[in-house]
Protein backbone atom coordinates (compact mmCIF):
# COMPACT_ATOMS: atom_id res chain seq x y z
CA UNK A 1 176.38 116.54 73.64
CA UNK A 2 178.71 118.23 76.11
CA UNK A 3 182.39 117.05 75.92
CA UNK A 4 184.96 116.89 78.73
CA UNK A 5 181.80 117.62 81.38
CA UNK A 6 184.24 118.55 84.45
CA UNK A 7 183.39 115.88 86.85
CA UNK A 8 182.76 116.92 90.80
CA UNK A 9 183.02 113.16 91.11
CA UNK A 10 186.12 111.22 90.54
CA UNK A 11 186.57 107.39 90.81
CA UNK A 12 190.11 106.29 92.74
CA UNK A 13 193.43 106.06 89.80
CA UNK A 14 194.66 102.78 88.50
CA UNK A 15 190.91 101.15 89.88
CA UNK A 16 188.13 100.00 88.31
CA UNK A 17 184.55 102.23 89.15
CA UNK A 18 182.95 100.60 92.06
CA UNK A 19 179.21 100.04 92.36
CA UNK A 20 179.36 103.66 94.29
CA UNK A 21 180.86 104.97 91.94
CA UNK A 22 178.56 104.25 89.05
CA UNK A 23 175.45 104.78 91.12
CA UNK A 24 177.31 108.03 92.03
CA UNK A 25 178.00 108.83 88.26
CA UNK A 26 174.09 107.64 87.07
CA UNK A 27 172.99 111.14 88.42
CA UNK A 28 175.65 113.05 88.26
CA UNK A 29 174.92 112.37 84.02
CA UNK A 30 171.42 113.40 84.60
CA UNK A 31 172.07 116.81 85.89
CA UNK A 32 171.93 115.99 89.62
CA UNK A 33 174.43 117.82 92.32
CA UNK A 34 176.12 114.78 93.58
CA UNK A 35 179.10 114.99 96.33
CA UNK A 36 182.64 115.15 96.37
CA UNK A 37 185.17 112.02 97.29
CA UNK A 38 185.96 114.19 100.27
CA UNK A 39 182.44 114.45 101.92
CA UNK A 40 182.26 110.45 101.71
CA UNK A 41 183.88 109.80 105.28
CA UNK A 42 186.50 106.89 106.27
CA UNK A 43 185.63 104.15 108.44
CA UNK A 44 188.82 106.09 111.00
CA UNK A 45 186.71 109.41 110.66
CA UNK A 46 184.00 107.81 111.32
CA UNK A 47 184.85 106.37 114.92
CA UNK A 48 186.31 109.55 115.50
CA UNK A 49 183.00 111.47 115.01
CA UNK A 50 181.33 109.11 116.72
CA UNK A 51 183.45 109.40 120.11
CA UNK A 52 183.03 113.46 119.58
CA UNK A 53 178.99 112.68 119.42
CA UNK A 54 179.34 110.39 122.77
CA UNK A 55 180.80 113.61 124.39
CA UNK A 56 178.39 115.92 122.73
CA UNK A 57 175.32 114.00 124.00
CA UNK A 58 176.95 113.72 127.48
CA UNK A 59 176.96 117.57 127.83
CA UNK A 60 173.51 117.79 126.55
CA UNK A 61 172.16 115.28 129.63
CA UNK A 62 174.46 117.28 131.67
CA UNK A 63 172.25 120.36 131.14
CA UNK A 64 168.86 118.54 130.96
CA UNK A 65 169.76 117.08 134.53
CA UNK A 66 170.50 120.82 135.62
CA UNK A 67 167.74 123.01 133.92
CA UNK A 68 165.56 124.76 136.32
CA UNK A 69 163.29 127.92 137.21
CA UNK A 70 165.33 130.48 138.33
CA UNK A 71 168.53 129.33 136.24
CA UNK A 72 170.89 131.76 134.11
CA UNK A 73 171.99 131.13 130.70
CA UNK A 74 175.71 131.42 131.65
CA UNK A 75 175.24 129.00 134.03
CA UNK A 76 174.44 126.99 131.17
CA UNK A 77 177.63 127.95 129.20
CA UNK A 78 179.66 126.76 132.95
CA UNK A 79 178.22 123.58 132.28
CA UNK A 80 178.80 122.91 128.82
CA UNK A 81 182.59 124.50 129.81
CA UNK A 82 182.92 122.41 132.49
CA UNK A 83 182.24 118.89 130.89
CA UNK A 84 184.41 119.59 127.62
CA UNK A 85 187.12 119.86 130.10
CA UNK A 86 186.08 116.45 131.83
CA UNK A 87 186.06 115.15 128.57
CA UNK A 88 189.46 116.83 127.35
CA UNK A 89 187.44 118.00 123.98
CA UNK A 90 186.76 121.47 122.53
CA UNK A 91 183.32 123.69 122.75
CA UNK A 92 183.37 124.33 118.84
CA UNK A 93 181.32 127.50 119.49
CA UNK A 94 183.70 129.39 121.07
CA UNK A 95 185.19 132.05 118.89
CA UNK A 96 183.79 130.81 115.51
CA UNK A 97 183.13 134.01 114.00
CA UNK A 98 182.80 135.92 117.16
CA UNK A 99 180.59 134.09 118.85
CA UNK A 100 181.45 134.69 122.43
CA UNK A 101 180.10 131.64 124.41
CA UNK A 102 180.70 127.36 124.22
CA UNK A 103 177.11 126.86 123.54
CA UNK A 104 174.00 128.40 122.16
CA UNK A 105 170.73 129.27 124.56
CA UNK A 106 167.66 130.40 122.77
CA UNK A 107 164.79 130.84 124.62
CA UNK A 108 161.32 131.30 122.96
CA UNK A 109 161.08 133.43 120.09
CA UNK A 110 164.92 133.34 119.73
CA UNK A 111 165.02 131.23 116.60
CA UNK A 112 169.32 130.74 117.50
CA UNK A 113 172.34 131.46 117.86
CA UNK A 114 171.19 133.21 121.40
CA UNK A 115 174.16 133.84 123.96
CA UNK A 116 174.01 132.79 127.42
CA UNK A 117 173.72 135.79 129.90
CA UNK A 118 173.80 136.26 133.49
CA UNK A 119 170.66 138.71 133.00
CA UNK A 120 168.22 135.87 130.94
CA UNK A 121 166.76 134.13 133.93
CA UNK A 122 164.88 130.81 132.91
CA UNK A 123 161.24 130.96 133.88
CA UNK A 124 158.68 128.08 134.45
CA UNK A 125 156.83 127.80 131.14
CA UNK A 126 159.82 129.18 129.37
CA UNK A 127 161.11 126.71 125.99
CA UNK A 128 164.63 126.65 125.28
CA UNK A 129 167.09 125.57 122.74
CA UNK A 130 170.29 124.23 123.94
CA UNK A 131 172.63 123.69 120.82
CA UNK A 132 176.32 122.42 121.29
CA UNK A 133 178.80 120.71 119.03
CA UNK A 134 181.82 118.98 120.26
CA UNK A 135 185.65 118.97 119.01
CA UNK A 136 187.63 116.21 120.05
CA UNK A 137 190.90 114.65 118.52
CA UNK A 138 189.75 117.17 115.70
CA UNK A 139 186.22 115.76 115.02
CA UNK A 140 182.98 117.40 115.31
CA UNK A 141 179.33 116.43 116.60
CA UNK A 142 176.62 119.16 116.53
CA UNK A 143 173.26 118.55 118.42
CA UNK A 144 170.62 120.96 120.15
CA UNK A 145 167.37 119.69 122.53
CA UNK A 146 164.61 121.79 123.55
CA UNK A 147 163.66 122.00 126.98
CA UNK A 148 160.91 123.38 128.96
CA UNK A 149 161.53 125.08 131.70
CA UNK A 150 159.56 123.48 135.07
CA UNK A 151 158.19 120.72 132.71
CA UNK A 152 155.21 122.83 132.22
CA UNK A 153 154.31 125.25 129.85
CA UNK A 154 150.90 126.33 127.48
CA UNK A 155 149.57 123.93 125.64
CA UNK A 156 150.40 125.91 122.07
CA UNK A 157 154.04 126.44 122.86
CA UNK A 158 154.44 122.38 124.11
CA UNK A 159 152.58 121.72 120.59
CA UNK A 160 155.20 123.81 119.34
CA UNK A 161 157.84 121.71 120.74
CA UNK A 162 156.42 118.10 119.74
CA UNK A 163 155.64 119.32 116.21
CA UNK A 164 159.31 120.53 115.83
CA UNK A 165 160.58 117.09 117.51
CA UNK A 166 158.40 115.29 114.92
CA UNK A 167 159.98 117.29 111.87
CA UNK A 168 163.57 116.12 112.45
CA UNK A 169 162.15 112.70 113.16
CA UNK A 170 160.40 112.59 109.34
CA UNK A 171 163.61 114.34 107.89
CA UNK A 172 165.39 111.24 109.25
CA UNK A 173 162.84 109.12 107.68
CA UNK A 174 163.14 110.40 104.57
CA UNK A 175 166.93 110.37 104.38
CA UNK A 176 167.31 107.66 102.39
CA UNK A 177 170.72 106.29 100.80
CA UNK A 178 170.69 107.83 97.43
CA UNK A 179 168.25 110.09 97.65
CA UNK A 180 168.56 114.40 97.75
CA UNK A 181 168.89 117.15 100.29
CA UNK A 182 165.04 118.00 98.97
CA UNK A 183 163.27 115.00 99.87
CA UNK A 184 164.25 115.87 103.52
CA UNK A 185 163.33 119.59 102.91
CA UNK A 186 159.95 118.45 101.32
CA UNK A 187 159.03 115.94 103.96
CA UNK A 188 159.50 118.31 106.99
CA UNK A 189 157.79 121.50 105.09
CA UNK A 190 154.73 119.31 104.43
CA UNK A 191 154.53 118.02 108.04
CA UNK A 192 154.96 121.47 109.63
CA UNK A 193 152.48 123.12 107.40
CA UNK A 194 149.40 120.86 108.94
CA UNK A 195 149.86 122.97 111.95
CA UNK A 196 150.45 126.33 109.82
CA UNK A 197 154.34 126.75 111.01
CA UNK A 198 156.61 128.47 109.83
CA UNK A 199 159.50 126.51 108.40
CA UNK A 200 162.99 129.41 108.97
CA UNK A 201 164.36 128.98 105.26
CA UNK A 202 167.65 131.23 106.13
CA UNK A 203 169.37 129.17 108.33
CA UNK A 204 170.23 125.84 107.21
CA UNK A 205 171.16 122.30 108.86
CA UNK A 206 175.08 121.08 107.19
CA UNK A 207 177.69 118.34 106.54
CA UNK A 208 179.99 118.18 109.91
CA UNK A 209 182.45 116.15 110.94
CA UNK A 210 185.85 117.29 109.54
CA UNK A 211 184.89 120.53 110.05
CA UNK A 212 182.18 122.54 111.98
CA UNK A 213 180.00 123.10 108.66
CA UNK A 214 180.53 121.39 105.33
CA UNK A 215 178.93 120.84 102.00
CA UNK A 216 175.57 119.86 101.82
CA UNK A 217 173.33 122.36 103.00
CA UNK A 218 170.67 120.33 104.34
CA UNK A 219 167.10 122.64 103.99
CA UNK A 220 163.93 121.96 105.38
CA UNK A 221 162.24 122.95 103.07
CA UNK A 222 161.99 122.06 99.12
CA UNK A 223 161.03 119.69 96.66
CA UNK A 224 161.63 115.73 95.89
CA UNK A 225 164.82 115.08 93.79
CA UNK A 226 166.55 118.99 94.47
CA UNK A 227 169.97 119.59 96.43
CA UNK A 228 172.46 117.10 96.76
CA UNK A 229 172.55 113.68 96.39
CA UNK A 230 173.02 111.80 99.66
CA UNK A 231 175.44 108.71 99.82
CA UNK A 232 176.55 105.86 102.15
CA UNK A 233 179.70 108.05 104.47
CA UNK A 234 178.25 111.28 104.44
CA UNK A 235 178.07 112.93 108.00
CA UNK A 236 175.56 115.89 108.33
CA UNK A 237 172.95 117.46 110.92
CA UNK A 238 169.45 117.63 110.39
CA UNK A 239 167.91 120.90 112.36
CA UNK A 240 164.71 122.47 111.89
CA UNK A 241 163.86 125.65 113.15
CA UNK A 242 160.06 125.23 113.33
CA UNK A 243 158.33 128.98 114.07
CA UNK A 244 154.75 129.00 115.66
CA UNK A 245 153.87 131.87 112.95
CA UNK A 246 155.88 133.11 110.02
CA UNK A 247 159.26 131.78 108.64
CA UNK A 248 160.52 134.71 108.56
CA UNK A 249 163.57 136.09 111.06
CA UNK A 250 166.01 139.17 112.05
CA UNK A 251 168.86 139.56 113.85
CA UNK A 252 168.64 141.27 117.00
CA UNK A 253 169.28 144.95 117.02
CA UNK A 254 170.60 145.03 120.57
CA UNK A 255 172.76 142.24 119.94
CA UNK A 256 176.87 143.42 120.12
CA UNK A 257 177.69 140.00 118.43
CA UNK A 258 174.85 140.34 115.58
CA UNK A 259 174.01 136.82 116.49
CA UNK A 260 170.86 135.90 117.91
CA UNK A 261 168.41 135.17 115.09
CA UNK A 262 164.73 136.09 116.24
CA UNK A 263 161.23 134.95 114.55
CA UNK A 264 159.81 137.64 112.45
CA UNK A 265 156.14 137.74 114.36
CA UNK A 266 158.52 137.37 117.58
CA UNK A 267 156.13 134.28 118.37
CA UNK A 268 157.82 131.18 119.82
CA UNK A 269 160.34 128.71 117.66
CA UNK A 270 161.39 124.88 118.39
CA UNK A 271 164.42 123.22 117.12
CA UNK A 272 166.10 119.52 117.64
CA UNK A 273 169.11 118.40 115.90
CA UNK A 274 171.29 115.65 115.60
CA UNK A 275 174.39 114.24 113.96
CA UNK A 276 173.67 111.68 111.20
CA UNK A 277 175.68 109.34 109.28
CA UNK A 278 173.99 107.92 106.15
CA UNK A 279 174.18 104.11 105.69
CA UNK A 280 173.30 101.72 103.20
CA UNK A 281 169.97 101.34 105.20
CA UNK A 282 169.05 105.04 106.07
CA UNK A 283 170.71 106.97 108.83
CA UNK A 284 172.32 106.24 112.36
CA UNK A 285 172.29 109.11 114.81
CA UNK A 286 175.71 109.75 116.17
CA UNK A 287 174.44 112.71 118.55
CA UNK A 288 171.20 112.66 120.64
């Protein structure tokens, strides 16, 4: 037997456990990775990040209803600037680490993290991920959409696209109250492998709300029952980066920032994410 186990999980002073709690404590006996108090958000924080992911999804239809042929990526960045000052919030992007823009642009084999430039010119066919999280009153809502450029593009990079779109959609389905980061990881892997993708294993989707990345790492890739158990109040994104050949990436050489992440084959990559609160009945999306 192992005495005085150091807890990660600690029921409120002077109260009895609550039925969290003990559910909470069930698997934390058994070996699992279970959360902190602090990851379990308040009702307050809640609304808050919920406001922030109004505003988030607003500057996302912004640039969907703006998109075109011919368009820069900065012009992008102008837009995402332009309606986080409408909206007296904060482009979370800007500065973190270096990054030098409000909002990420990667277009077709850049996996993310790509910078909007004057000189990348949007062309018909061309798929694009726009990923932007939101700051306001201090809370934060992360979501990306792909787009193709024109509406048109080959049928194997539009495959591309759906497949990705359908791979957050089962990782939402299988983000169940109570159950771990791996179940999501497993049930995304499995669907993306039918079409022999690549599922990128180095970049990761995150808890959010308090901050721009918390605890858990959310993979999308794994095994049933592994990573973190996931309770009722726990914010996080969902995000897979779905590559048309190998799951492998680099950074890009010519990149000042050492930012934008590239496939490994240099063959196209899809990516949707949203904001997700976990409820007693599965997930609500708090970002679109």
């Amino acid at each position: 037997m192992v005495r005085n186990k150091k807890r990660r999980w600690h029921c409120l002073p002077n109260q009895e456990p609550t039925e969290l709690d003990r559910k909470i404590m069930y698997w934390e006996e058994r070996g699992k990775l279970v959360p902190t108090r602090d990851l379990i958000k308040t009702p307050e924080q809640i609304e808050g990040i919920r406001r922030s992911g109004i505003i988030n999804t607003a500057v996302l239809d912004a640039v969907g209803a703006a998109i075109h042929p011919g368009m820069n990526t900065q012009e992008i960045d102008d837009i995402c600037m332009e309606m986080c000052k409408k909206h007296d919030a904060i482009p979370a992007c800007l500065g973190y680490e270096g990054f030098p823009k409000s909002v990420c642009t990667s277009i077709n084999e850049v996996v993310a993290h790509g910078i909007p430039k004057v000189e990348d010119v949007l062309e018909e066919g061309d798929i694009v991920n726009v990923d932007f999280t939101t700051i306001k009153d201090g809370y934060y809502a992360d979501a990306s959409r792909m787009f193709i450029v024109g509406g048109k593009t080959t049928p194997e990079k539009e495959q591309l696209v759906r497949v990705a779109k359908e791979c957050l959609e089962i990782g939402m389905e299988a983000a169940k109250p109570f159950c771990f980061v791996g179940d999501i990881g497993h049930a995304i892997e499995k669907h993306a492998k039918k079409y022999h993708y690549g599922v990128v294993r180095d970049l990761a989707g995150h808890g959010v709300g308090l901050k721009f990345h918390e605890e858990p790492d959310i993979d999308h890739y794994g095994h049933r029952g592994e990573g973190m158990l996931l309770v009722p109040g726990m914010v996080f994104t969902i995000e897979p980066m779905i590559n048309m050949g190998t799951w492998e990436v680099f950074v890009d050489a010519d990149d000042p920032y050492e930012w934008e992440v590239i496939s490994g084959d240099e063959l196209p990559s899809a990516q949707w994410e949203h904001t997700l609160l976990m409820t007693d009945h599965g997930v609500e999306i708090l970002t679109y």
